[in-house]
N, C-alpha and C. Protein backbone atom coordinates (compact mmCIF):
# COMPACT_ATOMS: atom_id res chain seq x y z
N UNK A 1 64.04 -50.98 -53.56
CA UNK A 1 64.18 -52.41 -53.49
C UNK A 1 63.39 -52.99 -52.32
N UNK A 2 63.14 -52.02 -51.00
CA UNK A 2 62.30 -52.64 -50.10
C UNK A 2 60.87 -52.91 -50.15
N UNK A 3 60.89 -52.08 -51.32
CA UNK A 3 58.92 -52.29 -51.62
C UNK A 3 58.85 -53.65 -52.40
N UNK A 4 60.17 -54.46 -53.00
CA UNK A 4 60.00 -55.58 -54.08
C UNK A 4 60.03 -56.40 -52.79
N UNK A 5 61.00 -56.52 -51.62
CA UNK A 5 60.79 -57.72 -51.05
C UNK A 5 59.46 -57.64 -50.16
N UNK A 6 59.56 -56.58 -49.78
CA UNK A 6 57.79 -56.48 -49.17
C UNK A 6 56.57 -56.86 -49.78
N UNK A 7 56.57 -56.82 -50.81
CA UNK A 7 55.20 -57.47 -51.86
C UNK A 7 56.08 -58.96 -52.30
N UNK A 8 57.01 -59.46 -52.17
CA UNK A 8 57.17 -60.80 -52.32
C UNK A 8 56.67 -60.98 -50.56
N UNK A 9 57.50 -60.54 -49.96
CA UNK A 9 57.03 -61.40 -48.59
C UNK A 9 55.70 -61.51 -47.95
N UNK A 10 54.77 -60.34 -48.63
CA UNK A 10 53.11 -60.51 -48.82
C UNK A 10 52.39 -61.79 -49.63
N UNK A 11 53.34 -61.94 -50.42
CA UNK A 11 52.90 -62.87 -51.67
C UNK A 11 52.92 -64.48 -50.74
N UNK A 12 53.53 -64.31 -50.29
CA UNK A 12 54.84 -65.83 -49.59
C UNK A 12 53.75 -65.85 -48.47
N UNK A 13 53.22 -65.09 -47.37
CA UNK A 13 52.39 -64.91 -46.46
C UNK A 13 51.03 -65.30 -46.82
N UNK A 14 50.75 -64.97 -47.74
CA UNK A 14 49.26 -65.01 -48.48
C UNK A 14 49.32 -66.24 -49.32
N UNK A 15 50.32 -66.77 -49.77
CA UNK A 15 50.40 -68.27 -50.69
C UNK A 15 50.07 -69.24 -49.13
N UNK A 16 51.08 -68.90 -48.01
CA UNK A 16 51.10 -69.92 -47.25
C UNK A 16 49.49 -70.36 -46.79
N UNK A 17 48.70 -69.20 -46.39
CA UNK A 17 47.65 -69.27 -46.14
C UNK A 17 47.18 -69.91 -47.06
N UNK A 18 46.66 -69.18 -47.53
CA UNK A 18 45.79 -70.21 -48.73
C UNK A 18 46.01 -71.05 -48.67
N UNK A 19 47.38 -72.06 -48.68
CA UNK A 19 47.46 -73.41 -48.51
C UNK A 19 46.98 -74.03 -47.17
N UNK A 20 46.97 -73.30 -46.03
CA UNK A 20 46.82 -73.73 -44.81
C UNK A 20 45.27 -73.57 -44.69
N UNK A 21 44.33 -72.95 -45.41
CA UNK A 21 43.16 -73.02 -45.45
C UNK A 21 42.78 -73.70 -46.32
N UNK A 22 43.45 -74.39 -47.58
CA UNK A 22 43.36 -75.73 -48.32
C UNK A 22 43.21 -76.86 -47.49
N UNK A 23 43.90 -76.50 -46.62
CA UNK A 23 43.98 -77.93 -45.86
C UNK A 23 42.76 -78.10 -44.42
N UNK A 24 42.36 -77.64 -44.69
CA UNK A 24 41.30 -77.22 -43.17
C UNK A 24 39.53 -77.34 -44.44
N UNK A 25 39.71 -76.18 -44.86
CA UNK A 25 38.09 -76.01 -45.94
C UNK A 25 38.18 -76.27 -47.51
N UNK A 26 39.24 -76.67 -47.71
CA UNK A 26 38.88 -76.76 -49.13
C UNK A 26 38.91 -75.13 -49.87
N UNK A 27 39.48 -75.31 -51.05
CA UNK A 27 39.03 -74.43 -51.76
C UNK A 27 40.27 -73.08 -51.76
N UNK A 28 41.69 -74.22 -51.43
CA UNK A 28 42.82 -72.67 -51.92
C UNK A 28 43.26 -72.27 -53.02
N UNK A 29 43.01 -73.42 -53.75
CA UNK A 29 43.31 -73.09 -55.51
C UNK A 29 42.77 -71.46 -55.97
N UNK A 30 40.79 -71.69 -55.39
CA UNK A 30 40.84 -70.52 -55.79
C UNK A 30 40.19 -69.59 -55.35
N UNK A 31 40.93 -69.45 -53.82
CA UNK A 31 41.60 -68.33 -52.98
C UNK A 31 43.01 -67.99 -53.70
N UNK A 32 43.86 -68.95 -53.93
CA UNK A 32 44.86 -68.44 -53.90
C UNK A 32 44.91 -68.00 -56.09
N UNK A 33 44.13 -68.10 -56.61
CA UNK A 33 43.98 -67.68 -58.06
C UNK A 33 43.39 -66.46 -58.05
N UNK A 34 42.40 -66.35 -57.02
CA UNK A 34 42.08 -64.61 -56.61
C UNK A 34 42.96 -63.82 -56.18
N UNK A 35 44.07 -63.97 -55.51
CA UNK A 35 45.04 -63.41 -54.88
C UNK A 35 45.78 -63.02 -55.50
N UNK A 36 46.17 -63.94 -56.27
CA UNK A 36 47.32 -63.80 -57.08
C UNK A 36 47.32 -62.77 -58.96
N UNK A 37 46.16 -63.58 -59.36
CA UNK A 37 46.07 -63.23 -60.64
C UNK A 37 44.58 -62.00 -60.82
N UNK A 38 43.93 -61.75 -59.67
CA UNK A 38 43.07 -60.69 -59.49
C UNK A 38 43.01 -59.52 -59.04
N UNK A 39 43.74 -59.68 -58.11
CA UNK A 39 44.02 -58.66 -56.98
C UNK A 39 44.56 -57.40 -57.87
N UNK A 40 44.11 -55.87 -57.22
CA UNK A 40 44.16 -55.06 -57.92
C UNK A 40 45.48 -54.09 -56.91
N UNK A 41 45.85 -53.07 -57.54
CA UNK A 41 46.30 -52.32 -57.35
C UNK A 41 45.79 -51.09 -56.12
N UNK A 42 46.56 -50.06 -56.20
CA UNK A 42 46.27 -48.80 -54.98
C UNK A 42 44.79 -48.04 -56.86
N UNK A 43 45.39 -48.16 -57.82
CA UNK A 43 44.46 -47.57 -58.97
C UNK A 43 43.67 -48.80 -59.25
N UNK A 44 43.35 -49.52 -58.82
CA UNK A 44 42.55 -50.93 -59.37
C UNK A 44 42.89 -51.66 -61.06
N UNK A 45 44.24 -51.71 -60.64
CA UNK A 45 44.60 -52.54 -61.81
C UNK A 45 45.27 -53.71 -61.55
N UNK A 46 44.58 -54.04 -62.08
CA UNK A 46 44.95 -56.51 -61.96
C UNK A 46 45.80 -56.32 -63.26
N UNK A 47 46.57 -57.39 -62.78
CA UNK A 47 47.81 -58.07 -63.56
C UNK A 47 47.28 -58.09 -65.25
N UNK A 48 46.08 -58.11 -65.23
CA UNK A 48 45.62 -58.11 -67.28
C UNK A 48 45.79 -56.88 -67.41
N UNK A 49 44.84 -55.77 -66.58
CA UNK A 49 45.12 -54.18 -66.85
C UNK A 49 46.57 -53.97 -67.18
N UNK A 50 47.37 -54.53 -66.25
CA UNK A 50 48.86 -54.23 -66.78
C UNK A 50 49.60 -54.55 -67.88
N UNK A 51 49.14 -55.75 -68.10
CA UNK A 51 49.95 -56.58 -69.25
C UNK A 51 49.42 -56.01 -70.63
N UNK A 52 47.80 -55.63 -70.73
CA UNK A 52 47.38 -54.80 -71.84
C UNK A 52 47.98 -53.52 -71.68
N UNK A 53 48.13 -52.81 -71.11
CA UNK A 53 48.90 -51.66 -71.12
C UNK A 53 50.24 -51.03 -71.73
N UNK A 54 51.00 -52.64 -71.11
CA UNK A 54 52.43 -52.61 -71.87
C UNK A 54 52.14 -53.21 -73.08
N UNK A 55 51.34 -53.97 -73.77
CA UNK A 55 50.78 -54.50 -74.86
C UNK A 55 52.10 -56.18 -74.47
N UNK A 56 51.68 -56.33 -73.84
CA UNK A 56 52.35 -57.61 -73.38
C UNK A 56 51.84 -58.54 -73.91
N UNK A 57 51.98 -58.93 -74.97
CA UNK A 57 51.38 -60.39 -75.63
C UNK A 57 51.06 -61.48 -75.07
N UNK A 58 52.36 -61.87 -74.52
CA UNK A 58 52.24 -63.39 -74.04
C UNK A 58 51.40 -63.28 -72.25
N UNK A 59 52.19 -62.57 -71.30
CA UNK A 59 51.62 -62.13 -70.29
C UNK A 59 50.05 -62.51 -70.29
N UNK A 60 49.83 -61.86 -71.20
CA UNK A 60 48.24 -61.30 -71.62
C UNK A 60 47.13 -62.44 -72.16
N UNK A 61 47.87 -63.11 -72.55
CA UNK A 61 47.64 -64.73 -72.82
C UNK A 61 47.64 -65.81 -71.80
N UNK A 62 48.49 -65.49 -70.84
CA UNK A 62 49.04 -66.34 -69.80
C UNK A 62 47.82 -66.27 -69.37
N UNK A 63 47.38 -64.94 -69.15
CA UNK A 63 46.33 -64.96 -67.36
C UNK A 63 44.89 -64.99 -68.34
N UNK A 64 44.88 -65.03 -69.76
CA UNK A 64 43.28 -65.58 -70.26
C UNK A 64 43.29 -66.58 -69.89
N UNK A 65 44.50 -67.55 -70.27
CA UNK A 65 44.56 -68.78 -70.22
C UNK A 65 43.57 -69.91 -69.10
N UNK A 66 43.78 -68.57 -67.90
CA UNK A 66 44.23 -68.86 -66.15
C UNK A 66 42.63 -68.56 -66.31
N UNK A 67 41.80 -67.78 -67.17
CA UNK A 67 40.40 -67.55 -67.08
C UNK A 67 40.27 -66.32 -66.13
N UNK A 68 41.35 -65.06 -65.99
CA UNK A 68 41.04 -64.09 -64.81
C UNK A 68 39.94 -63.36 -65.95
N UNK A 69 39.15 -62.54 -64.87
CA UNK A 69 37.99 -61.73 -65.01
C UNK A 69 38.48 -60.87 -66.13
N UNK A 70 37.65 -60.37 -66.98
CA UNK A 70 37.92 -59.27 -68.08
C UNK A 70 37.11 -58.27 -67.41
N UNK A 71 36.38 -57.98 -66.77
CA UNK A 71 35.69 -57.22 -66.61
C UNK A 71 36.00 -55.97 -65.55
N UNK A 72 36.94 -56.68 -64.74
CA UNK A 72 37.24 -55.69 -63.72
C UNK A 72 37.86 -54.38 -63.92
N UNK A 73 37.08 -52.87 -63.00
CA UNK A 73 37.13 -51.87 -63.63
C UNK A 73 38.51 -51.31 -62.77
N UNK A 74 39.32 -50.34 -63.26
CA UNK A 74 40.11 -49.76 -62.46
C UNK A 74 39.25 -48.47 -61.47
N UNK A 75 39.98 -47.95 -60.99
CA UNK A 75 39.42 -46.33 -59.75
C UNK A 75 38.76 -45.49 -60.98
N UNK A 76 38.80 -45.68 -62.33
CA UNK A 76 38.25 -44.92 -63.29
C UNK A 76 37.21 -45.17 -63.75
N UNK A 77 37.03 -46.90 -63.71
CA UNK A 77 35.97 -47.12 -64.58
C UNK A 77 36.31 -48.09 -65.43
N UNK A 78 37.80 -48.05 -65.89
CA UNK A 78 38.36 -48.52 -67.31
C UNK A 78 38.41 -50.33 -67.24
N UNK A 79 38.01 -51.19 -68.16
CA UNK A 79 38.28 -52.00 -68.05
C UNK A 79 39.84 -52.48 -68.72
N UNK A 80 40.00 -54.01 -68.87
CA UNK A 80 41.06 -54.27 -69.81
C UNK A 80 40.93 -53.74 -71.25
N UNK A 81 39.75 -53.71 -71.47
CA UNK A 81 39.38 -53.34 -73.30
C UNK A 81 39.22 -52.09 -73.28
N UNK A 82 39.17 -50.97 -72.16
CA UNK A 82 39.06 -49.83 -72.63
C UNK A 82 40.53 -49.48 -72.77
N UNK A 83 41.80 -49.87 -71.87
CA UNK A 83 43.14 -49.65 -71.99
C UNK A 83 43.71 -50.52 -73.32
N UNK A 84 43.13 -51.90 -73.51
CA UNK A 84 43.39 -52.27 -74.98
C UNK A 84 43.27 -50.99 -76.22
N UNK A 85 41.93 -50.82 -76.28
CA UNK A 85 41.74 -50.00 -77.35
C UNK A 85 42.07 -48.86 -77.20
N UNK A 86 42.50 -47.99 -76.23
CA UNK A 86 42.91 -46.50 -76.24
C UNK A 86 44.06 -46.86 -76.90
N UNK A 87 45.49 -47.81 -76.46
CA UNK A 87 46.67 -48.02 -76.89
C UNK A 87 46.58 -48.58 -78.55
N UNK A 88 45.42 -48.94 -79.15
CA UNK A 88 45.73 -49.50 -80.13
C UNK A 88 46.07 -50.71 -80.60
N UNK A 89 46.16 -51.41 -79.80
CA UNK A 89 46.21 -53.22 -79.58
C UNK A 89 45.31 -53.83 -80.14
N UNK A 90 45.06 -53.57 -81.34
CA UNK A 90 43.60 -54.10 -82.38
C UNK A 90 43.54 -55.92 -82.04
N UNK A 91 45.04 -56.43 -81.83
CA UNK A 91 45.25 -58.21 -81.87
C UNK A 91 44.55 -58.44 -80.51
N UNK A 92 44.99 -57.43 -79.54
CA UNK A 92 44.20 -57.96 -78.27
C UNK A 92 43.00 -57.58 -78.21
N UNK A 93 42.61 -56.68 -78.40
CA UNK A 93 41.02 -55.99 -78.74
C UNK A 93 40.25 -57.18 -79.17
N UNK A 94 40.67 -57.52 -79.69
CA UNK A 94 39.61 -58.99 -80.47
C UNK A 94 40.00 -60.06 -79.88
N UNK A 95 40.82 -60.36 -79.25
CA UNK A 95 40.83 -61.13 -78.33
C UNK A 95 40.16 -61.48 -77.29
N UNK A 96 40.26 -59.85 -76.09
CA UNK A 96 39.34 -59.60 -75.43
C UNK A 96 37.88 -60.04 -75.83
N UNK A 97 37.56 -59.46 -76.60
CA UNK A 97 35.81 -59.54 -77.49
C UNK A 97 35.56 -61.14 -77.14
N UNK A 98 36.58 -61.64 -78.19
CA UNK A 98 35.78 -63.06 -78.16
C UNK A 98 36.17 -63.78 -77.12
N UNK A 99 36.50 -63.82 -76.26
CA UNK A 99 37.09 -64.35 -74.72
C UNK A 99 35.39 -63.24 -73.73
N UNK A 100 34.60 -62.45 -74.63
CA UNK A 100 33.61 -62.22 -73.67
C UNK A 100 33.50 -60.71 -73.29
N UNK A 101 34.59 -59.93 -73.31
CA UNK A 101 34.71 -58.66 -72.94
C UNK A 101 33.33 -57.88 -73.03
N UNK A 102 33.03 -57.39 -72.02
CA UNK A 102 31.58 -56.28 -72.96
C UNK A 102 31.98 -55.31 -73.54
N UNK A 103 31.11 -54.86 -74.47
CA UNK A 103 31.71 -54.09 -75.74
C UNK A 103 30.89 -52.79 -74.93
N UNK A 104 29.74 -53.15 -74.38
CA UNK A 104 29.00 -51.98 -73.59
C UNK A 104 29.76 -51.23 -72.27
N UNK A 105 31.20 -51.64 -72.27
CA UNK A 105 32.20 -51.46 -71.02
C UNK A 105 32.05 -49.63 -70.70
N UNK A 106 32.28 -49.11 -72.27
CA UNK A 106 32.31 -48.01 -71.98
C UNK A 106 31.32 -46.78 -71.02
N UNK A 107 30.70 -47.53 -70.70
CA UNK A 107 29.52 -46.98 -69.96
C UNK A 107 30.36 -46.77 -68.44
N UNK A 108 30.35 -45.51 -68.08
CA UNK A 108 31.11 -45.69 -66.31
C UNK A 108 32.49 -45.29 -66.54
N UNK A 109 32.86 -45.19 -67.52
CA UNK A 109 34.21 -44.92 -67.72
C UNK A 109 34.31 -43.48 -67.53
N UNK A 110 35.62 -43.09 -66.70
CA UNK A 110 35.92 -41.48 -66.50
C UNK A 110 36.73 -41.10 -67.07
N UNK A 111 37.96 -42.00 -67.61
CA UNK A 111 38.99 -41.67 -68.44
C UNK A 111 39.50 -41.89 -69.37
């Protein structure tokens, strides 16, 4: 349970900023849309890597919505569409695609 309030109280630390550098330079929206909906993991997985993983529908929708990167690779290589399509997620697979995904992703991939 101490690792959940520790990554909220990172979250809460890092929101405040961003706002406090909103207010000085401009531009926390998106600082704080990188932070939040980009930011990767200790394996380099952003909040889409995850949500395709669990085959999270809506999740997975949420953060296209939000316009986060498709492209970003995990410590492997893998993008969102290579963890789409290993799992079988044919609805998001084509999703991905036409939202932009490269289909040439597989290149670099280790796993």
């Amino acid at each position: 349970m101490h690792c959940l309030y520790a990554a909220f109280y990172i979250f809460v630390i890092t929101l405040l900023n961003c706002l406090a550098d909103g207010n000085e330079n401009g531009g926390s929206v998106e600082t704080l849309h990188t932070v939040v909906f980009e930011s990767a993991d200790k394996e380099g997985w952003t909040p889409l890597h995850h949500a395709v993983f669990r085959g999270d529908e809506k999740t997975f929708s949420e953060l296209l919505s939000l316009q986060v990167t498709t492209t970003v690779r995990d410590t492997l290589g893998r993008t969102s569409l290579h963890i789409t399509a290993y799992y079988g997620y044919d609805t998001l697979v084509k999703i991905l695609l036409h939202k932009g995904a490269d289909k040439g992703a597989e290149k670099g991939c280790q796993g």
